[in-house]
PDB file of N, CA and C in Angstrom:
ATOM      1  N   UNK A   1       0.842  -1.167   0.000  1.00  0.00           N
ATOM      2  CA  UNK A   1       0.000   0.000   0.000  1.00  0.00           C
ATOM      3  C   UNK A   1       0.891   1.235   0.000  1.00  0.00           C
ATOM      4  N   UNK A   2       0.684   1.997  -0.788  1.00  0.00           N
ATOM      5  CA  UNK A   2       0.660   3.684  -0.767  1.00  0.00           C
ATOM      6  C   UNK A   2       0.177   4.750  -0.261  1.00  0.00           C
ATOM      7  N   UNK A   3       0.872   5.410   0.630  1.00  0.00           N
ATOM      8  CA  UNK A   3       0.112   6.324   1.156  1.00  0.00           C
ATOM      9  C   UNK A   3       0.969   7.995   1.479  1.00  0.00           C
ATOM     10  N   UNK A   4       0.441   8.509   1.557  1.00  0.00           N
ATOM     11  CA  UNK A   4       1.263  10.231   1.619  1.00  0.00           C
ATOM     12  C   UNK A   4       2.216  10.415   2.937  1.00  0.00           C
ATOM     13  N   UNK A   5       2.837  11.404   3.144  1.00  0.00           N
ATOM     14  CA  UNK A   5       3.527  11.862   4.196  1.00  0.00           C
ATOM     15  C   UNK A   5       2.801  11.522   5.816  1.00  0.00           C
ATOM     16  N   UNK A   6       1.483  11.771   5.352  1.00  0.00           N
ATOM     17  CA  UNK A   6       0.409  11.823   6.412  1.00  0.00           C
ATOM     18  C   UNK A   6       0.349  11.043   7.046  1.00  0.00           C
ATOM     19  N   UNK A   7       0.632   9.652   6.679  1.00  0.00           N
ATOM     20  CA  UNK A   7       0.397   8.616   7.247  1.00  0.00           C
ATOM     21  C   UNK A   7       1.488   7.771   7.742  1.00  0.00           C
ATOM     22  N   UNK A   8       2.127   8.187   8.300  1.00  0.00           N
ATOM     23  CA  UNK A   8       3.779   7.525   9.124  1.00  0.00           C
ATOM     24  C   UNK A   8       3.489   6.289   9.680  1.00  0.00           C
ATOM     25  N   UNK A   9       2.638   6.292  10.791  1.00  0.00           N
ATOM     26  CA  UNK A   9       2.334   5.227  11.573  1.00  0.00           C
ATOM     27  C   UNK A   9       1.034   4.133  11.513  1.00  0.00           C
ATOM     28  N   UNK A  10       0.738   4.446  10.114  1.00  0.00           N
ATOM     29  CA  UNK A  10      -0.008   3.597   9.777  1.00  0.00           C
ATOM     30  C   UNK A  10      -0.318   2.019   9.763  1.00  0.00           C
ATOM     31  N   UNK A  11       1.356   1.553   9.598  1.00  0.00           N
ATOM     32  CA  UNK A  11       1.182   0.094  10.314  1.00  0.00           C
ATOM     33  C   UNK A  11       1.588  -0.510  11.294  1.00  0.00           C
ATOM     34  N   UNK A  12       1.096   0.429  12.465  1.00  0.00           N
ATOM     35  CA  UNK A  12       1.274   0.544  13.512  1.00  0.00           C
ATOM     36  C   UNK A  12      -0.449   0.472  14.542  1.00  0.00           C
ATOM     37  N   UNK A  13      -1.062   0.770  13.503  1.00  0.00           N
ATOM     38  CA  UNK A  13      -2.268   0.819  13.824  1.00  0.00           C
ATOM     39  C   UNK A  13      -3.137  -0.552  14.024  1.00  0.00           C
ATOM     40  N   UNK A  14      -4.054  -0.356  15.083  1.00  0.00           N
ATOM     41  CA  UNK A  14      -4.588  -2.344  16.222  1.00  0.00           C
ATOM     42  C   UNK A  14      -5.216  -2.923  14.584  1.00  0.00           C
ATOM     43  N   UNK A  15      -6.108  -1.702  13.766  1.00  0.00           N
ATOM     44  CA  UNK A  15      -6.852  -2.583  12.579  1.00  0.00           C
ATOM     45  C   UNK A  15      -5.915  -2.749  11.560  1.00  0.00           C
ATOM     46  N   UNK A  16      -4.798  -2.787  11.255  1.00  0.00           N
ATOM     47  CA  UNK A  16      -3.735  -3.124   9.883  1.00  0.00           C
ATOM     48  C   UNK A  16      -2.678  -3.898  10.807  1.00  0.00           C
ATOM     49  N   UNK A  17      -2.569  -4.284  11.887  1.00  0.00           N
ATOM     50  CA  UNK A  17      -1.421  -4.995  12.350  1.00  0.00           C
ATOM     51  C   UNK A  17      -1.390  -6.681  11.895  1.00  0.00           C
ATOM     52  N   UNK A  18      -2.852  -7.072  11.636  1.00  0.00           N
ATOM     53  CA  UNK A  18      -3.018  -8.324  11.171  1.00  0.00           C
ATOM     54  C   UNK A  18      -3.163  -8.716   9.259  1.00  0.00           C
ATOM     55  N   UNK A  19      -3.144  -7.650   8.851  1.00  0.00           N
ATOM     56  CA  UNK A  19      -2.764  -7.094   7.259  1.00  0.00           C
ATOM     57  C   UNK A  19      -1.753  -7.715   6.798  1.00  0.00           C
ATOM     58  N   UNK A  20      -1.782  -8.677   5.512  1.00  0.00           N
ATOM     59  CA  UNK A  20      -0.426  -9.070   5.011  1.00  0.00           C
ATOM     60  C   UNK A  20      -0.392  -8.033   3.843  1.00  0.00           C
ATOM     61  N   UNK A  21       0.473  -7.098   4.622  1.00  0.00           N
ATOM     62  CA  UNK A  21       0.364  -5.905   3.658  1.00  0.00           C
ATOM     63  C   UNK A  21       1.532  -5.079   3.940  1.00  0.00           C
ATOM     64  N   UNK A  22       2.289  -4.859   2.487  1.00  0.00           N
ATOM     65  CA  UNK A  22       3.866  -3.983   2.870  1.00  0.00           C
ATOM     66  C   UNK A  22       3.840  -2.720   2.493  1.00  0.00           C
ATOM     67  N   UNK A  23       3.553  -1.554   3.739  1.00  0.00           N
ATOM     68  CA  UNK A  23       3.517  -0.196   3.475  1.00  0.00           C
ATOM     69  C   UNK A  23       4.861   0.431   2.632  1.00  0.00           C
ATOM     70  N   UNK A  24       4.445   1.106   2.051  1.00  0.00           N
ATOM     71  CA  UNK A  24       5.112   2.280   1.114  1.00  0.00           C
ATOM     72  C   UNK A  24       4.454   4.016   1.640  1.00  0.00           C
ATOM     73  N   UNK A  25       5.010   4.218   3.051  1.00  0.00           N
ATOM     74  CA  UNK A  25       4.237   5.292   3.075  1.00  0.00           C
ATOM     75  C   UNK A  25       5.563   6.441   2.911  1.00  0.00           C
ATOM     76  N   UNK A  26       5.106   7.728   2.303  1.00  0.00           N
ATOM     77  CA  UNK A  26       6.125   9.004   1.929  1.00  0.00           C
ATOM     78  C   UNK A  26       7.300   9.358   3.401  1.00  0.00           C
ATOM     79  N   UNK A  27       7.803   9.782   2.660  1.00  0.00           N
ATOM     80  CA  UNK A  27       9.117  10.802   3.633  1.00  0.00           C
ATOM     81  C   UNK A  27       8.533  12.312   3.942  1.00  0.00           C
ATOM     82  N   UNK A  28       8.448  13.058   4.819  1.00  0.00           N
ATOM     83  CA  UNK A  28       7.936  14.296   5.588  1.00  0.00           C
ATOM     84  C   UNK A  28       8.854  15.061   4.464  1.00  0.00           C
ATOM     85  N   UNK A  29       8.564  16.160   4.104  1.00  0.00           N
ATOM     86  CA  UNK A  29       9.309  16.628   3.202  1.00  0.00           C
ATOM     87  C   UNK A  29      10.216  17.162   3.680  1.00  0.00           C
ATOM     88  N   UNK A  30      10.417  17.496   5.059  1.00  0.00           N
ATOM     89  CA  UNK A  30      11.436  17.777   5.833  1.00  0.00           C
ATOM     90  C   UNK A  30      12.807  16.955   6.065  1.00  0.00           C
ATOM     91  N   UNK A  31      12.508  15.918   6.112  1.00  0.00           N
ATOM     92  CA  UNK A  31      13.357  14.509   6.397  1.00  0.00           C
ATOM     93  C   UNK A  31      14.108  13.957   4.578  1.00  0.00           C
ATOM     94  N   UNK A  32      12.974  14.829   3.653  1.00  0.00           N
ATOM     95  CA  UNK A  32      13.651  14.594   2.316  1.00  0.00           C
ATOM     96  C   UNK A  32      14.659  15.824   1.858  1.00  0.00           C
ATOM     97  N   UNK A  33      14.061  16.670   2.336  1.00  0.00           N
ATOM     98  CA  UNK A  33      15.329  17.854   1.881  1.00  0.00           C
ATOM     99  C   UNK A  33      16.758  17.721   3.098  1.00  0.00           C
ATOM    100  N   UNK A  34      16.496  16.968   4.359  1.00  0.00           N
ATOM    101  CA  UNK A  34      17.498  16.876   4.897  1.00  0.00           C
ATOM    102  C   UNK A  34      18.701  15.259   4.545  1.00  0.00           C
ATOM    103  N   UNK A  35      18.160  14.755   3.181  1.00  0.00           N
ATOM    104  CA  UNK A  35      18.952  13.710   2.863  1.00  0.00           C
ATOM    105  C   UNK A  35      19.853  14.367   2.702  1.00  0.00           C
ATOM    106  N   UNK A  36      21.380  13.287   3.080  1.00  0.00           N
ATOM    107  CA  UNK A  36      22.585  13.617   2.852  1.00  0.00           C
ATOM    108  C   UNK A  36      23.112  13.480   1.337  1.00  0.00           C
ATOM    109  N   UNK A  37      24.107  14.216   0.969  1.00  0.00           N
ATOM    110  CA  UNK A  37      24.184  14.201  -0.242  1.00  0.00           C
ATOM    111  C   UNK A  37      25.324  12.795  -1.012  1.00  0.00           C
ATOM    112  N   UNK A  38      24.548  12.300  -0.062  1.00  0.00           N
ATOM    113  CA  UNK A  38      25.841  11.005  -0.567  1.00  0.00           C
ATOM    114  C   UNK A  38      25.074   9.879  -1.392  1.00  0.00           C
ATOM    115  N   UNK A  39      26.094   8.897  -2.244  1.00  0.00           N
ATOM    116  CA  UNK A  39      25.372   7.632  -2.628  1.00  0.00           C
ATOM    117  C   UNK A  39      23.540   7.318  -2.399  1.00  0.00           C
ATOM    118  N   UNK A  40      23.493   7.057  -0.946  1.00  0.00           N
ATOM    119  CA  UNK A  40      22.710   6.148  -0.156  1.00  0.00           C
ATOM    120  C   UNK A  40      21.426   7.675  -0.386  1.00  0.00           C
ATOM    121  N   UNK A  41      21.701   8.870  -0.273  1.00  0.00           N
ATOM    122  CA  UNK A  41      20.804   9.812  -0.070  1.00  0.00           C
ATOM    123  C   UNK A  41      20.142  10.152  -1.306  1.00  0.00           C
ATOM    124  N   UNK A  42      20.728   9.710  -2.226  1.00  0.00           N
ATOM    125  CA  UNK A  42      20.236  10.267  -3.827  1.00  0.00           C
ATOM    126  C   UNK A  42      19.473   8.609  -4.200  1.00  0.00           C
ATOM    127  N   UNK A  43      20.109   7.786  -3.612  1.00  0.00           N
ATOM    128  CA  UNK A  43      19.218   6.158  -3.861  1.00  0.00           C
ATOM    129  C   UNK A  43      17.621   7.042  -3.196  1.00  0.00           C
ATOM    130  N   UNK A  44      17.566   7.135  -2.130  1.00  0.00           N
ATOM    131  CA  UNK A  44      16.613   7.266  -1.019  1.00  0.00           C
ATOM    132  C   UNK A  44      15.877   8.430  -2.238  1.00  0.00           C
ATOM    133  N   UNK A  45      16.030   9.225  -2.514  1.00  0.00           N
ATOM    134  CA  UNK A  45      15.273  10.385  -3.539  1.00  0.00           C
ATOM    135  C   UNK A  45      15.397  10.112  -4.210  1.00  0.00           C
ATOM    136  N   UNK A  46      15.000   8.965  -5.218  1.00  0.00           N
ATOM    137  CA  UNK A  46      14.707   8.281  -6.285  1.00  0.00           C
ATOM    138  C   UNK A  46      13.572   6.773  -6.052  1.00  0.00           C
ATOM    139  N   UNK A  47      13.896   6.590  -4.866  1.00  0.00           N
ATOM    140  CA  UNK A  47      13.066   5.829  -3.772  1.00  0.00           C
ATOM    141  C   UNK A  47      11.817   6.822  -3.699  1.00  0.00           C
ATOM    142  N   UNK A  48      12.080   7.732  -3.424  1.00  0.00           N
ATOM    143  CA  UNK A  48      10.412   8.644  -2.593  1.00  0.00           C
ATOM    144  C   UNK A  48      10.173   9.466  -3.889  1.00  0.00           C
ATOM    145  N   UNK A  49      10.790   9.435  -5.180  1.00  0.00           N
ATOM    146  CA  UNK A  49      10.422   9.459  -6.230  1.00  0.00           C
ATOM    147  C   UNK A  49       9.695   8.736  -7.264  1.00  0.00           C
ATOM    148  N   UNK A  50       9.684   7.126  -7.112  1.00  0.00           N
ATOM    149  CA  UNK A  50       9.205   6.356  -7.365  1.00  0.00           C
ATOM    150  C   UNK A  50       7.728   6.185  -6.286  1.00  0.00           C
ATOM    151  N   UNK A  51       7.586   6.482  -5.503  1.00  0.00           N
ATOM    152  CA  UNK A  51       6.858   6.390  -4.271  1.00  0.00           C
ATOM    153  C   UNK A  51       5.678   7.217  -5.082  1.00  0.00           C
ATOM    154  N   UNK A  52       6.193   8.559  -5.068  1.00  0.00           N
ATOM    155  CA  UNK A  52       5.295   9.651  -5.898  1.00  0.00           C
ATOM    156  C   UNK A  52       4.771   9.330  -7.044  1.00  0.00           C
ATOM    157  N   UNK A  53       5.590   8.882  -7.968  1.00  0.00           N
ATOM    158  CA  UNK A  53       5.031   8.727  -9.304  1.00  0.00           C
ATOM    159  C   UNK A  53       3.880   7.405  -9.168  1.00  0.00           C
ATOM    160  N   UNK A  54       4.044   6.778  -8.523  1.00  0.00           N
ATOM    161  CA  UNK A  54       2.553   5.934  -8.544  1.00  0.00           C
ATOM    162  C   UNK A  54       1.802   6.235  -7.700  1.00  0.00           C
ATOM    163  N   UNK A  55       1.738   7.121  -7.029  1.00  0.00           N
ATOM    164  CA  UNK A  55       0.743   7.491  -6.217  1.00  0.00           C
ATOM    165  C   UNK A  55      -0.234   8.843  -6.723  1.00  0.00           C
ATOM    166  N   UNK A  56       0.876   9.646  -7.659  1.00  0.00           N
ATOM    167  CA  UNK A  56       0.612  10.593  -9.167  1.00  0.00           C
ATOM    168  C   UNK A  56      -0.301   9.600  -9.971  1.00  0.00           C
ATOM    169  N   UNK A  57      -0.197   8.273 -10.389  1.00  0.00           N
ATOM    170  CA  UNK A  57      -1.064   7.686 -11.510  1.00  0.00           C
ATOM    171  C   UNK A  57      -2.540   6.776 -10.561  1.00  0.00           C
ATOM    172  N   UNK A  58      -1.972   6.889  -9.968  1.00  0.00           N
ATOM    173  CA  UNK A  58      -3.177   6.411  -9.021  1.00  0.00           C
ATOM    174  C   UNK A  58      -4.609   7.514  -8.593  1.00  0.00           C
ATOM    175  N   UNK A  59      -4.149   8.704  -8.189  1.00  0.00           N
ATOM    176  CA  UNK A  59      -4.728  10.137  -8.054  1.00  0.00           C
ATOM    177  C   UNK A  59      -5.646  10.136  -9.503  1.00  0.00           C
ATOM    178  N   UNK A  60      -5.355  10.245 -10.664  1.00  0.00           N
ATOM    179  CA  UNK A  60      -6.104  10.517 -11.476  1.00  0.00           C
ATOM    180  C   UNK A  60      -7.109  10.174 -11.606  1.00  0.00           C
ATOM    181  N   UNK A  61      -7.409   9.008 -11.840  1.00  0.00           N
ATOM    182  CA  UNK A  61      -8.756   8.183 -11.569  1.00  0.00           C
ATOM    183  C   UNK A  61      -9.574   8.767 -10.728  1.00  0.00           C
ATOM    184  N   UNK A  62      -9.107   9.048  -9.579  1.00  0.00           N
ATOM    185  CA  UNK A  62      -9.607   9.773  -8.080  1.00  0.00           C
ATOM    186  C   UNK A  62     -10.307  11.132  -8.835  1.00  0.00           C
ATOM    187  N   UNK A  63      -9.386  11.851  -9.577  1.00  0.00           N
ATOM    188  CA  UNK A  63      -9.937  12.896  -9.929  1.00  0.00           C
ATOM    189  C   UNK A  63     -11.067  13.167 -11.125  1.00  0.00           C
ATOM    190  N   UNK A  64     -10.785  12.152 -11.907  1.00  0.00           N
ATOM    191  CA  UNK A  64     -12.122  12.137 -12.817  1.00  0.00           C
ATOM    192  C   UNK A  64     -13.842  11.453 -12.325  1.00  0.00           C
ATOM    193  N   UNK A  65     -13.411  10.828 -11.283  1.00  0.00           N
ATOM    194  CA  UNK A  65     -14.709  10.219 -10.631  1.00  0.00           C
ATOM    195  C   UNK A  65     -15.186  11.310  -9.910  1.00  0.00           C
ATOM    196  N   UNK A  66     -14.249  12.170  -9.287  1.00  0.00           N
ATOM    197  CA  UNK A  66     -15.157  13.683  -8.220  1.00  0.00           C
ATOM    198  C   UNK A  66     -14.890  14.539  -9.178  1.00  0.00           C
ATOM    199  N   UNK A  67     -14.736  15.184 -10.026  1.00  0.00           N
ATOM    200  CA  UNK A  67     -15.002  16.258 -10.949  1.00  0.00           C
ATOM    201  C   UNK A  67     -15.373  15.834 -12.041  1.00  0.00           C
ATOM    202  N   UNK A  68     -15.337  14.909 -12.722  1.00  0.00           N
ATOM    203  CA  UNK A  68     -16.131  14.660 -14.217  1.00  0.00           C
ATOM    204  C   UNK A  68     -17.732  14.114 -13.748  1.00  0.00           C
ATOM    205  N   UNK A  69     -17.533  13.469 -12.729  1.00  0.00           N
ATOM    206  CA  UNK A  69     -19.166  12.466 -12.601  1.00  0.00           C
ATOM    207  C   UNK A  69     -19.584  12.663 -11.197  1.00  0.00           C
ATOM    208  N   UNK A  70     -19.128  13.901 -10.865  1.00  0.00           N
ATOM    209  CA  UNK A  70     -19.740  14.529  -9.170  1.00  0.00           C
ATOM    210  C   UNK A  70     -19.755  13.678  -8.089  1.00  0.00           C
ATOM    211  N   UNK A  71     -19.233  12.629  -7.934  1.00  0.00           N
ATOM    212  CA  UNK A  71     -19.232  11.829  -6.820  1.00  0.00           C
ATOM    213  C   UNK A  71     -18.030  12.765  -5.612  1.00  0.00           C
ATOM    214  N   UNK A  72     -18.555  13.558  -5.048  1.00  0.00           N
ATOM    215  CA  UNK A  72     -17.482  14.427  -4.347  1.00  0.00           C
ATOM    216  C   UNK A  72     -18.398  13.821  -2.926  1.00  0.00           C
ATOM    217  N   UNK A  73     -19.667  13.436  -2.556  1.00  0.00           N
ATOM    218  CA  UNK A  73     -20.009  13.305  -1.189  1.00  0.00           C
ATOM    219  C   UNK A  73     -20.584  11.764  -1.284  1.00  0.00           C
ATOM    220  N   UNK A  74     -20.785  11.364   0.381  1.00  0.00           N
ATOM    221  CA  UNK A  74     -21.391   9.887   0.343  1.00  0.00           C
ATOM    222  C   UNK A  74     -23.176  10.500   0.907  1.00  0.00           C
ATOM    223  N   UNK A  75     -23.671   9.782   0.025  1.00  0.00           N
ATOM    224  CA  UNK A  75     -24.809   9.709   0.333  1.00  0.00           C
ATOM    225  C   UNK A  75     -24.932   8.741   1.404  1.00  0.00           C
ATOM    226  N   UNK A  76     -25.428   8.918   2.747  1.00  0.00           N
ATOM    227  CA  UNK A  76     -25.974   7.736   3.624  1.00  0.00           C
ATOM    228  C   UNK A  76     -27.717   7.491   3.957  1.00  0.00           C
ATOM    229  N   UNK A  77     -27.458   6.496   2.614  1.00  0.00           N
ATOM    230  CA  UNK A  77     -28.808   5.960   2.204  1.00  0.00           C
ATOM    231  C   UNK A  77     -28.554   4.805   2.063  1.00  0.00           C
ATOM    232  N   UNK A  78     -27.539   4.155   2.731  1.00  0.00           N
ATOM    233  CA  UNK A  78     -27.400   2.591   3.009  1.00  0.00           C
ATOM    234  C   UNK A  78     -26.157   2.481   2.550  1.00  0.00           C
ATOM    235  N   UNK A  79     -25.247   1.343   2.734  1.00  0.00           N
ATOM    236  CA  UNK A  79     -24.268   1.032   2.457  1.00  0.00           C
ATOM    237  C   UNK A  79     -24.602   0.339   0.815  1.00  0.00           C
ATOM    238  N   UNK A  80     -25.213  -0.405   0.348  1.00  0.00           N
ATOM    239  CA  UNK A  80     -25.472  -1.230  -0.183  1.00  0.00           C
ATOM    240  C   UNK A  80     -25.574  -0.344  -1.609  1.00  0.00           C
ATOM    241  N   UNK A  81     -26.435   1.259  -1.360  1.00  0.00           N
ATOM    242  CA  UNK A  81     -26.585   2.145  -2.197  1.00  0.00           C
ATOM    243  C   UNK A  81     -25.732   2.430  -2.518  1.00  0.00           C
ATOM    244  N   UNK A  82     -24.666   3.052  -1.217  1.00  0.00           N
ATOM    245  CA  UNK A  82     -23.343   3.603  -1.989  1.00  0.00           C
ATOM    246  C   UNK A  82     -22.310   2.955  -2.910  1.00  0.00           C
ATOM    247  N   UNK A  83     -22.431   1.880  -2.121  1.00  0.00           N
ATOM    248  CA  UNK A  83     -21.840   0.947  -3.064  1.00  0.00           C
ATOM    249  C   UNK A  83     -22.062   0.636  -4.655  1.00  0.00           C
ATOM    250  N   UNK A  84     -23.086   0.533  -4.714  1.00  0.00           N
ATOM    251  CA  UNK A  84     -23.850   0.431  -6.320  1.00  0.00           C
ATOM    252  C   UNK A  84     -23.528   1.820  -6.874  1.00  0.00           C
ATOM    253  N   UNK A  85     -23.567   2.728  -6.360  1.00  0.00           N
ATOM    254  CA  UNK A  85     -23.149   3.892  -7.031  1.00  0.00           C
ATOM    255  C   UNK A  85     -21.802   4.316  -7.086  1.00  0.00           C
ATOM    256  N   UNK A  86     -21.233   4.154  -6.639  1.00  0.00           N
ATOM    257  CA  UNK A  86     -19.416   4.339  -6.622  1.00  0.00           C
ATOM    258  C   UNK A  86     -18.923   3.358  -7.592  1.00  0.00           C
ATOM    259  N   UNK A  87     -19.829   1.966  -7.791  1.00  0.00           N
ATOM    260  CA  UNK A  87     -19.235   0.648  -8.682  1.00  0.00           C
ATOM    261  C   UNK A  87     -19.890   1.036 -10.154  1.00  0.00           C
ATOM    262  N   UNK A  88     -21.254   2.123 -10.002  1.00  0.00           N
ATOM    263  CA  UNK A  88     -21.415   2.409 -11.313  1.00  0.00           C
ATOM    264  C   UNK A  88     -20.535   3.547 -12.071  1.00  0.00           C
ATOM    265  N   UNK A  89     -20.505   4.817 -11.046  1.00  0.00           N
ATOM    266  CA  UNK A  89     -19.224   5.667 -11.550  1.00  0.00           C
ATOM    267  C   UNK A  89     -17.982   5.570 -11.716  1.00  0.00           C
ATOM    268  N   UNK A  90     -17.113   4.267 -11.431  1.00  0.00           N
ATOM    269  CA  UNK A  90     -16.169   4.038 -11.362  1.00  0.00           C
ATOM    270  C   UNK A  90     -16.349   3.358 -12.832  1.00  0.00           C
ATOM    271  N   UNK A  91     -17.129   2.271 -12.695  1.00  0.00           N
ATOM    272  CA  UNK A  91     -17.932   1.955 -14.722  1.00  0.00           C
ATOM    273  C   UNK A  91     -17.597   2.625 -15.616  1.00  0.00           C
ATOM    274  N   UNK A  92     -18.404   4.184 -15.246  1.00  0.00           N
ATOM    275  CA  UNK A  92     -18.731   5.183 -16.488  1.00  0.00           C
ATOM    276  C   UNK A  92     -17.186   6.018 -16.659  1.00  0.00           C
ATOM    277  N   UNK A  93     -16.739   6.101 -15.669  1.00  0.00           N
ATOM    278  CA  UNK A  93     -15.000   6.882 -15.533  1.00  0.00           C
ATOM    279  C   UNK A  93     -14.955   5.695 -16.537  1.00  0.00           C
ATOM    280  N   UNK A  94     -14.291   4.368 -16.365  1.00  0.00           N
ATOM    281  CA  UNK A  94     -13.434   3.340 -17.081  1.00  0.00           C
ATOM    282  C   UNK A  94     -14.205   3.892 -18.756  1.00  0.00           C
ATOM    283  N   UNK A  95     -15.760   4.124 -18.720  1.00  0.00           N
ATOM    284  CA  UNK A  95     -15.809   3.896 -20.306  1.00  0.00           C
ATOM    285  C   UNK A  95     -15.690   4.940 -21.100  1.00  0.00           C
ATOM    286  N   UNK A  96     -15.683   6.393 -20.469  1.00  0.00           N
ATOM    287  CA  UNK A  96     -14.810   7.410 -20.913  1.00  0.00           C
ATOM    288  C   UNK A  96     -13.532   7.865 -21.194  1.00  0.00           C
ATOM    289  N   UNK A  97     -13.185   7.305 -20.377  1.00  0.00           N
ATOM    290  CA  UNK A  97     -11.114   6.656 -20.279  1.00  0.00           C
ATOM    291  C   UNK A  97     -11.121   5.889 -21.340  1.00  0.00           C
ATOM    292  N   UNK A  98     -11.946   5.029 -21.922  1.00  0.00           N
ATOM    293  CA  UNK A  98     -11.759   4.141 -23.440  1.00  0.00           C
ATOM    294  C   UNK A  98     -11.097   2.735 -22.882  1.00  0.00           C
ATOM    295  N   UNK A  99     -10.664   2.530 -21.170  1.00  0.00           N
ATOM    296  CA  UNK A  99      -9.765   1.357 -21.164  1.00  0.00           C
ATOM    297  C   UNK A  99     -11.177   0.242 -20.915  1.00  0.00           C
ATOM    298  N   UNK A 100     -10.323  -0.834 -20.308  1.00  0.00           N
ATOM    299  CA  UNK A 100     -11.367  -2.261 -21.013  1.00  0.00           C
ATOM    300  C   UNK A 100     -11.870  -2.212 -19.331  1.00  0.00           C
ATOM    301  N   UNK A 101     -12.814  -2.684 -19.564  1.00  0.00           N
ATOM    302  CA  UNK A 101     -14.032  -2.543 -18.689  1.00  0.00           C
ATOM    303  C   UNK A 101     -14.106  -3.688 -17.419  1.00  0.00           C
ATOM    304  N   UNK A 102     -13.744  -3.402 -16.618  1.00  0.00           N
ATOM    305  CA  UNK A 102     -13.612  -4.630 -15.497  1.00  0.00           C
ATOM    306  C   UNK A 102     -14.822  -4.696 -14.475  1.00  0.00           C
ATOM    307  N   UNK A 103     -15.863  -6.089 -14.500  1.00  0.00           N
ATOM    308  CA  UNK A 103     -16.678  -5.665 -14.088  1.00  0.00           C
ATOM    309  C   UNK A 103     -16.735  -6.527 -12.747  1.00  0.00           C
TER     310      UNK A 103
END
């Protein structure tokens, strides 16, 4: 999993401790401008560069489902609703995007 600066101690947390799941969470941008300028420090910023760039192609999607097809709030009108509606806009994103349709 991927996740932003925000989330440091995330697998640290009682509900993800039983998760077979290997965090990738960001560097504080503080802790990245204080890499050393050696070997190991320019590996490490190419590391939290790679980190970014899929978390950059991941975002998009995010952004055409709340600004192209208004899904910006949850309706709580059941779980079952929201669900059907997030699985249909996520649909109509894929068939505007032109990619192949996973249903």
């Amino acid at each position: 999993m991927f996740g932003d600066a925000g989330y440091p101690g995330v697998k640290k947390r009682e509900e993800n401790l039983e998760l077979p799941v290997t965090w990738h969470i960001a560097m504080r941008p503080s802790k990245r401008k204080a890499l050393p300028k050696t070997t190991v420090g320019e590996l490490m910023e190419k590391l939290e560069h790679a980190k970014a760039s899929i978390r950059a192609k991941v975002e998009h999607p995010f952004h055409v489902v709340k600004n192209l097809f208004m899904h910006r709030k949850t309706r709580y009108k059941g779980m079952a609703k929201n669900n059907a509606q997030m699985f249909f806009t996520v649909w109509a994103c894929q068939l505007a995007a032109g990619s192949p349709v996973v249903m």
